[in-house]
C-alpha atoms as a PDB file:
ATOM      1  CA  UNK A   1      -1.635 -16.395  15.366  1.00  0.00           C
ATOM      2  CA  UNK A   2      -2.699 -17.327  12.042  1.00  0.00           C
ATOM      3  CA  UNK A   3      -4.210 -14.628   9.164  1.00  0.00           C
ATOM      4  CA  UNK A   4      -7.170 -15.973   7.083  1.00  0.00           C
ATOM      5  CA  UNK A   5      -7.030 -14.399   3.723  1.00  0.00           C
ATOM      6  CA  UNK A   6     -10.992 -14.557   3.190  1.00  0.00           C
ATOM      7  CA  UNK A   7     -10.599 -13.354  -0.424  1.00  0.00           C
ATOM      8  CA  UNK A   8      -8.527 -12.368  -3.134  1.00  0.00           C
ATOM      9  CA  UNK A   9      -8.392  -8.353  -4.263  1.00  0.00           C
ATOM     10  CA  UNK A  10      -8.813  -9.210  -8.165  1.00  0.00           C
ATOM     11  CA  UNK A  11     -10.722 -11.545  -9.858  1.00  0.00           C
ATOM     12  CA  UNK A  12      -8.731 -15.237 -11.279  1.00  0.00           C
ATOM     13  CA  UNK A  13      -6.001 -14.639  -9.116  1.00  0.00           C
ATOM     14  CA  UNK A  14      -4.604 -17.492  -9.177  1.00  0.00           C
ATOM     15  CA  UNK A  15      -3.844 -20.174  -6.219  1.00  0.00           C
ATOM     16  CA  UNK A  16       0.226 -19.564  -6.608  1.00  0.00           C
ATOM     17  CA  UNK A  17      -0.927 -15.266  -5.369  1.00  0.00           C
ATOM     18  CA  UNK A  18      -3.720 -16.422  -2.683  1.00  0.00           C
ATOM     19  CA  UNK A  19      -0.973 -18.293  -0.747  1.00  0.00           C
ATOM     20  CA  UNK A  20       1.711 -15.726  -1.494  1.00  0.00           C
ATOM     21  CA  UNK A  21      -0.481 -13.245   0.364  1.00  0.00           C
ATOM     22  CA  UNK A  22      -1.563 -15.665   3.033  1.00  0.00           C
ATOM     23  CA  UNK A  23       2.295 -16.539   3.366  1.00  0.00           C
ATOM     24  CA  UNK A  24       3.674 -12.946   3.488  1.00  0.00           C
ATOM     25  CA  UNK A  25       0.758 -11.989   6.031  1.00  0.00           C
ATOM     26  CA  UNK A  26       1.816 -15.089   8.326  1.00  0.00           C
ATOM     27  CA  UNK A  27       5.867 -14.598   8.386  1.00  0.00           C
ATOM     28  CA  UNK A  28       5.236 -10.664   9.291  1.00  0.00           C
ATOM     29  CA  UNK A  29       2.996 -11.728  11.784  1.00  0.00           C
ATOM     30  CA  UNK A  30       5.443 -13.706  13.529  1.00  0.00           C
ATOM     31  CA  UNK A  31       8.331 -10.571  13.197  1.00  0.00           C
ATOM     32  CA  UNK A  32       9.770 -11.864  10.330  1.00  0.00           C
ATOM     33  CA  UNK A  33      10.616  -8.789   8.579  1.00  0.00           C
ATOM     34  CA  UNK A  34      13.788 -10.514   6.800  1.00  0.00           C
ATOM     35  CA  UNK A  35      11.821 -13.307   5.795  1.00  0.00           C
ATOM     36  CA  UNK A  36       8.828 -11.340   4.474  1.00  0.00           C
ATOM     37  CA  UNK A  37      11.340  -9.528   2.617  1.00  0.00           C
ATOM     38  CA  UNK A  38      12.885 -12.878   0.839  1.00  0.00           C
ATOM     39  CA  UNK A  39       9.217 -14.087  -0.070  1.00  0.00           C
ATOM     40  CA  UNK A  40       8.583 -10.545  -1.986  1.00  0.00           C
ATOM     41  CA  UNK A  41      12.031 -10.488  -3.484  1.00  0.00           C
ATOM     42  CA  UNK A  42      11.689 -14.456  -4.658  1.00  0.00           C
ATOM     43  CA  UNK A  43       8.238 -13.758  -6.271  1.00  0.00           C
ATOM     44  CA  UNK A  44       9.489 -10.781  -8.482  1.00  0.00           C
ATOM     45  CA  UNK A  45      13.030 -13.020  -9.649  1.00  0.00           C
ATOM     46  CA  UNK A  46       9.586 -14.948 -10.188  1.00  0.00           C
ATOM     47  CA  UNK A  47       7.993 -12.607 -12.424  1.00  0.00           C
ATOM     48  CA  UNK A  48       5.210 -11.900 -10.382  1.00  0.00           C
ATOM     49  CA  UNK A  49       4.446  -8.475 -11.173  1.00  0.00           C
ATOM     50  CA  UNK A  50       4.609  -5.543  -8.738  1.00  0.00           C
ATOM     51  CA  UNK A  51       0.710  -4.882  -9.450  1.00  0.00           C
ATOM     52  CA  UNK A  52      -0.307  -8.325  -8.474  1.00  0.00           C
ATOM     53  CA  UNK A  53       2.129  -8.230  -5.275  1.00  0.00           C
ATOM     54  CA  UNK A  54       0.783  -4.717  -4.519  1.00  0.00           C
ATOM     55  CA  UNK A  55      -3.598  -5.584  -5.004  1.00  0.00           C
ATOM     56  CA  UNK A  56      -3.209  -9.619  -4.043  1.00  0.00           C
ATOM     57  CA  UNK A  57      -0.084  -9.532  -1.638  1.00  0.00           C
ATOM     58  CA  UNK A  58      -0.117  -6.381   0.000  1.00  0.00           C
ATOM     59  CA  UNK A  59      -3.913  -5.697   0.154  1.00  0.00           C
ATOM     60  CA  UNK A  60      -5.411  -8.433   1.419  1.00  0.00           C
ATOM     61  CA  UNK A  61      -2.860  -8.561   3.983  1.00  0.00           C
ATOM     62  CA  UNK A  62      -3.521  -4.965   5.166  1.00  0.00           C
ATOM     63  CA  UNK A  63      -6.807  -5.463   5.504  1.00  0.00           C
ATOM     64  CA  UNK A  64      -6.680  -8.980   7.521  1.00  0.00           C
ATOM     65  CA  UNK A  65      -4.382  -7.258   9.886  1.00  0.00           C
ATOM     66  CA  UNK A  66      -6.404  -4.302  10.282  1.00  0.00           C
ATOM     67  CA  UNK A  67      -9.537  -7.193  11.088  1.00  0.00           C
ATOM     68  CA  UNK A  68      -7.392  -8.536  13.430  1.00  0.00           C
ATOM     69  CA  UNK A  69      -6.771  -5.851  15.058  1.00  0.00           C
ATOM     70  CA  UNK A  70     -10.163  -4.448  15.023  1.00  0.00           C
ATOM     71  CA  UNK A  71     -10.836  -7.817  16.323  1.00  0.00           C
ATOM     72  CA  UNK A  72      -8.644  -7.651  19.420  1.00  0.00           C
ATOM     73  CA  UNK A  73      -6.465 -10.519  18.104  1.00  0.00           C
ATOM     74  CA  UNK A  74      -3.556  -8.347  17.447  1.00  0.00           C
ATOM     75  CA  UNK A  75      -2.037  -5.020  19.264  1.00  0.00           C
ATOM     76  CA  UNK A  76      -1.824  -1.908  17.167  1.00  0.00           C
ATOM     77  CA  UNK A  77       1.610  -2.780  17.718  1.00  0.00           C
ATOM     78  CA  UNK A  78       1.624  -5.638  15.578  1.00  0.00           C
ATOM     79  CA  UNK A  79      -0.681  -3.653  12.964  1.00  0.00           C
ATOM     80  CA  UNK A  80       2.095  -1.161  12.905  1.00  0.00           C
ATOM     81  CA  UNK A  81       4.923  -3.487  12.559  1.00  0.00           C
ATOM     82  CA  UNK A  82       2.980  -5.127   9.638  1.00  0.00           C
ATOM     83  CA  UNK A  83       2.428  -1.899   7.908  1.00  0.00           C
ATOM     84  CA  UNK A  84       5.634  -0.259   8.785  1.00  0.00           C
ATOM     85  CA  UNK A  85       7.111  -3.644   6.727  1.00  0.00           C
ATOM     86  CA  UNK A  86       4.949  -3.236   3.774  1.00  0.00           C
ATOM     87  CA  UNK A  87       5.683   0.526   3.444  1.00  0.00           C
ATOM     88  CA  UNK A  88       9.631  -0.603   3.358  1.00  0.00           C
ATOM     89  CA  UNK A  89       9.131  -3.296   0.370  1.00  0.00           C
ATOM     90  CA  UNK A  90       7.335  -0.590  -1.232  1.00  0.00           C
ATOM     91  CA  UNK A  91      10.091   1.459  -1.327  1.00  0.00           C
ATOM     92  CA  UNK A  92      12.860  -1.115  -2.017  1.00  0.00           C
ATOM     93  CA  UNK A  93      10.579  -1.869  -5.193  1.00  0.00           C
ATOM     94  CA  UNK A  94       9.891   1.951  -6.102  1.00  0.00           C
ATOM     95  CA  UNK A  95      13.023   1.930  -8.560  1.00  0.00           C
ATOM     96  CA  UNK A  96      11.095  -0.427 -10.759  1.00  0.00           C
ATOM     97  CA  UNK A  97       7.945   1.312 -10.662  1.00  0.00           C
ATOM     98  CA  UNK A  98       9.328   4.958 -11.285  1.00  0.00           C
ATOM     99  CA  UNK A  99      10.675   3.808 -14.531  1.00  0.00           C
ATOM    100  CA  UNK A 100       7.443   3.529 -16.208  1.00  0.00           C
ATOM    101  CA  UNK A 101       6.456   7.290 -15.544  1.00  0.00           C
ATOM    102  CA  UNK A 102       6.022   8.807 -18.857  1.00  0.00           C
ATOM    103  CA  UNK A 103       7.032  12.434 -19.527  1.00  0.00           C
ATOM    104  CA  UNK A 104       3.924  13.517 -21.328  1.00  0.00           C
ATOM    105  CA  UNK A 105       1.957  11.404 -19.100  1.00  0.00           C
ATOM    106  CA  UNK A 106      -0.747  12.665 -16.669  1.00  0.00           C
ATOM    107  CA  UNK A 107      -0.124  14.185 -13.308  1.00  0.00           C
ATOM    108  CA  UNK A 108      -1.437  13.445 -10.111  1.00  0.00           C
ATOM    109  CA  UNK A 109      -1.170  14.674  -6.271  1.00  0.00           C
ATOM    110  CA  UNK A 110      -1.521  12.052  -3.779  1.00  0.00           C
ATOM    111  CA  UNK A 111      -2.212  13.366   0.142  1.00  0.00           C
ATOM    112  CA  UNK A 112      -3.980  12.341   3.254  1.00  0.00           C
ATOM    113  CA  UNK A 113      -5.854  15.298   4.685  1.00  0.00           C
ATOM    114  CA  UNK A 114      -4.755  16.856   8.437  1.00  0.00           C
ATOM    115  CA  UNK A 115      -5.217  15.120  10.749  1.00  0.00           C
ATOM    116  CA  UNK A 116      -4.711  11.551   8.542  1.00  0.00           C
ATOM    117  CA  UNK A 117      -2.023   9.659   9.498  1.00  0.00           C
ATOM    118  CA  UNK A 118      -3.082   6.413   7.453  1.00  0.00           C
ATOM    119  CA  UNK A 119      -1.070   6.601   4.311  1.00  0.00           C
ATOM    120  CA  UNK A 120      -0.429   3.247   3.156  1.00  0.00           C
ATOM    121  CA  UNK A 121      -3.596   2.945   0.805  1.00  0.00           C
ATOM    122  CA  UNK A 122      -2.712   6.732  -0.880  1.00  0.00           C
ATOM    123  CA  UNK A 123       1.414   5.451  -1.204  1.00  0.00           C
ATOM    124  CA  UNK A 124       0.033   2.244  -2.956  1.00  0.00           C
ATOM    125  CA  UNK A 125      -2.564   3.981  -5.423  1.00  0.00           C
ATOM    126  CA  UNK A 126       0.393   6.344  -6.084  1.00  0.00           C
ATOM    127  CA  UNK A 127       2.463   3.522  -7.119  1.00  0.00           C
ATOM    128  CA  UNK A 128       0.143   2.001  -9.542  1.00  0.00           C
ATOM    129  CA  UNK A 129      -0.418   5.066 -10.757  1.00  0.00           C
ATOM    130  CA  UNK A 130       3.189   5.781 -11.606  1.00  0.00           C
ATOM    131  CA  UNK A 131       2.974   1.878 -13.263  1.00  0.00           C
ATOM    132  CA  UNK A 132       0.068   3.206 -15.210  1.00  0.00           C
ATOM    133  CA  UNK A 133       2.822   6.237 -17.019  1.00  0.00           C
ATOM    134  CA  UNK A 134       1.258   8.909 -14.636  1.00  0.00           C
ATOM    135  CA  UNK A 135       3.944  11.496 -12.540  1.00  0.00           C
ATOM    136  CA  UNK A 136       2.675  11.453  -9.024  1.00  0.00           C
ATOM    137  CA  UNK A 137       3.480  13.959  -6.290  1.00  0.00           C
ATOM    138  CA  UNK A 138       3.237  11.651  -3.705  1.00  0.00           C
ATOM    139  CA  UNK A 139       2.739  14.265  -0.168  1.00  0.00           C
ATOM    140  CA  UNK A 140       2.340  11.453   2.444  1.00  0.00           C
ATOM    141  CA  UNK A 141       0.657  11.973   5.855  1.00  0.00           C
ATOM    142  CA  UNK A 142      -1.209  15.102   7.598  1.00  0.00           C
ATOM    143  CA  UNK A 143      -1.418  17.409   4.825  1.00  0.00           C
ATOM    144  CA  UNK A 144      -2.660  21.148   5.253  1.00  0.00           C
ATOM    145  CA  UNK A 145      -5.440  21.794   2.556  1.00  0.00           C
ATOM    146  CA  UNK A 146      -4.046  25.114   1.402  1.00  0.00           C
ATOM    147  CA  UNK A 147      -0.976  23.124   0.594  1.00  0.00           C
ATOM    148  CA  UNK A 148      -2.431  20.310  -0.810  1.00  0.00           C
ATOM    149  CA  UNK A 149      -4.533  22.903  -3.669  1.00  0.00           C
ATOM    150  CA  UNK A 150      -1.113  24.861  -4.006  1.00  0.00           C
ATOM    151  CA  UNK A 151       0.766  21.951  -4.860  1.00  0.00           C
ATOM    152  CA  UNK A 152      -2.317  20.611  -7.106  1.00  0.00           C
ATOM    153  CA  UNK A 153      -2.765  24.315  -9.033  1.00  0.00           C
ATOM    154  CA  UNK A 154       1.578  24.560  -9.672  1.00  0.00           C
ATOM    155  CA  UNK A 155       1.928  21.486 -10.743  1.00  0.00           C
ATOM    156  CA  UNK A 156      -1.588  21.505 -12.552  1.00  0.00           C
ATOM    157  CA  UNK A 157      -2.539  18.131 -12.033  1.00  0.00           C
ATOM    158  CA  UNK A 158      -5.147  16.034 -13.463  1.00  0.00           C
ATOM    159  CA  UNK A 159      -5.908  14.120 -10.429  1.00  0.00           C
ATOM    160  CA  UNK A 160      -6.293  14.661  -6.966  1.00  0.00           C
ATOM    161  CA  UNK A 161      -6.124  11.486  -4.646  1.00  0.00           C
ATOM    162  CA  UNK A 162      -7.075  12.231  -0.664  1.00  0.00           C
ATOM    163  CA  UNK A 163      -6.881   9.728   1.519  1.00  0.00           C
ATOM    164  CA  UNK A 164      -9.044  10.057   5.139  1.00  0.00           C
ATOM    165  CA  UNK A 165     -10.439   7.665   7.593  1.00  0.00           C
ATOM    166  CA  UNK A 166     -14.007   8.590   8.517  1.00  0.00           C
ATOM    167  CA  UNK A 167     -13.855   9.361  12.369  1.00  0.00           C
ATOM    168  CA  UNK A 168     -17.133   7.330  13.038  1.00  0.00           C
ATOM    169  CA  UNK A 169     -15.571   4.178  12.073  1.00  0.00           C
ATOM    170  CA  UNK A 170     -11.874   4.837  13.583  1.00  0.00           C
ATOM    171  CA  UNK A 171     -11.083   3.081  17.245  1.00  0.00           C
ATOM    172  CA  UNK A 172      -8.769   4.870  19.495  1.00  0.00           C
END
């Protein structure tokens, strides 16, 4: 089983990115996670940047699995292994991003709502947003909403990211 990157997440990225992301997206699919791992690491020794990785790697790739998926061509299993994989490179490249959060810079809270348990999308707009100079308080999954406008109020932040899936458009 083959992904077909349809598009790119950016305009004039360039050919060198499109097969990146159509690269990484094939290796996971086939359980590479080691592998997947190696292409990611090569292309930032490469000087790739972790914004182009994150909006023409990661993206595209998310949302080919998710088609396939929606598409019966993959299990959720395989959607989870995929995303489970991304959400580790993000971390192993977090280190790099958290170094360009600026002290006087803005602050934002990042949560899914209760009930979400998608959180991929809100961890990645969290990280560019921390590339950007901004202090996130990233809260992750199935977040109560008194806790989410506690958090938001103490820390007074500027920005409040939620991240839901709309029921009508969810499959079980």
């Amino acid at each position: 089983m083959e992904a077909d990157i349809p598009y790119s997440s950016s305009p004039g990225v360039n050919n060198a990115i499109a097969k990146l992301a159509t690269e990484y997206t094939n290796i996971l699919l086939t359980g590479e996670r080691a592998a997947a791992y190696t292409l990611i690491t090569d292309a930032l020794s490469n000087q790739v940047s972790i914004r182009d990785i994150y909006l023409n790697v990661f993206k595209p790739g998310l949302y080919e699995v998710g088609r396939m998926w929606q598409s019966g061509l993959i299990t959720v299993a395989h959607e989870h292994f995929f995303t489970a994989a991304t959400q580790f490179m993000m971390s192993e490249m977090y280190p790099q991003i958290h170094k360009n959060v600026k002290k006087n810079g803005g602050t934002a809270v990042a949560a899914c709502v209760a009930g979400e348990l998608h959180e991929v999308g809100l961890r990645m707009c969290a990280d560019l947003l921390e590339l950007a100079g901004w202090r996130t308080w990233y809260l992750g999954a199935n977040m109560p909403a008194m806790s989410i406008i506690e958090i938001t109020r103490e820390k007074k932040a500027q920005l409040l990211i939620l991240s839901m899936c709309l029921r009508s458009t969810a499959r079980n």
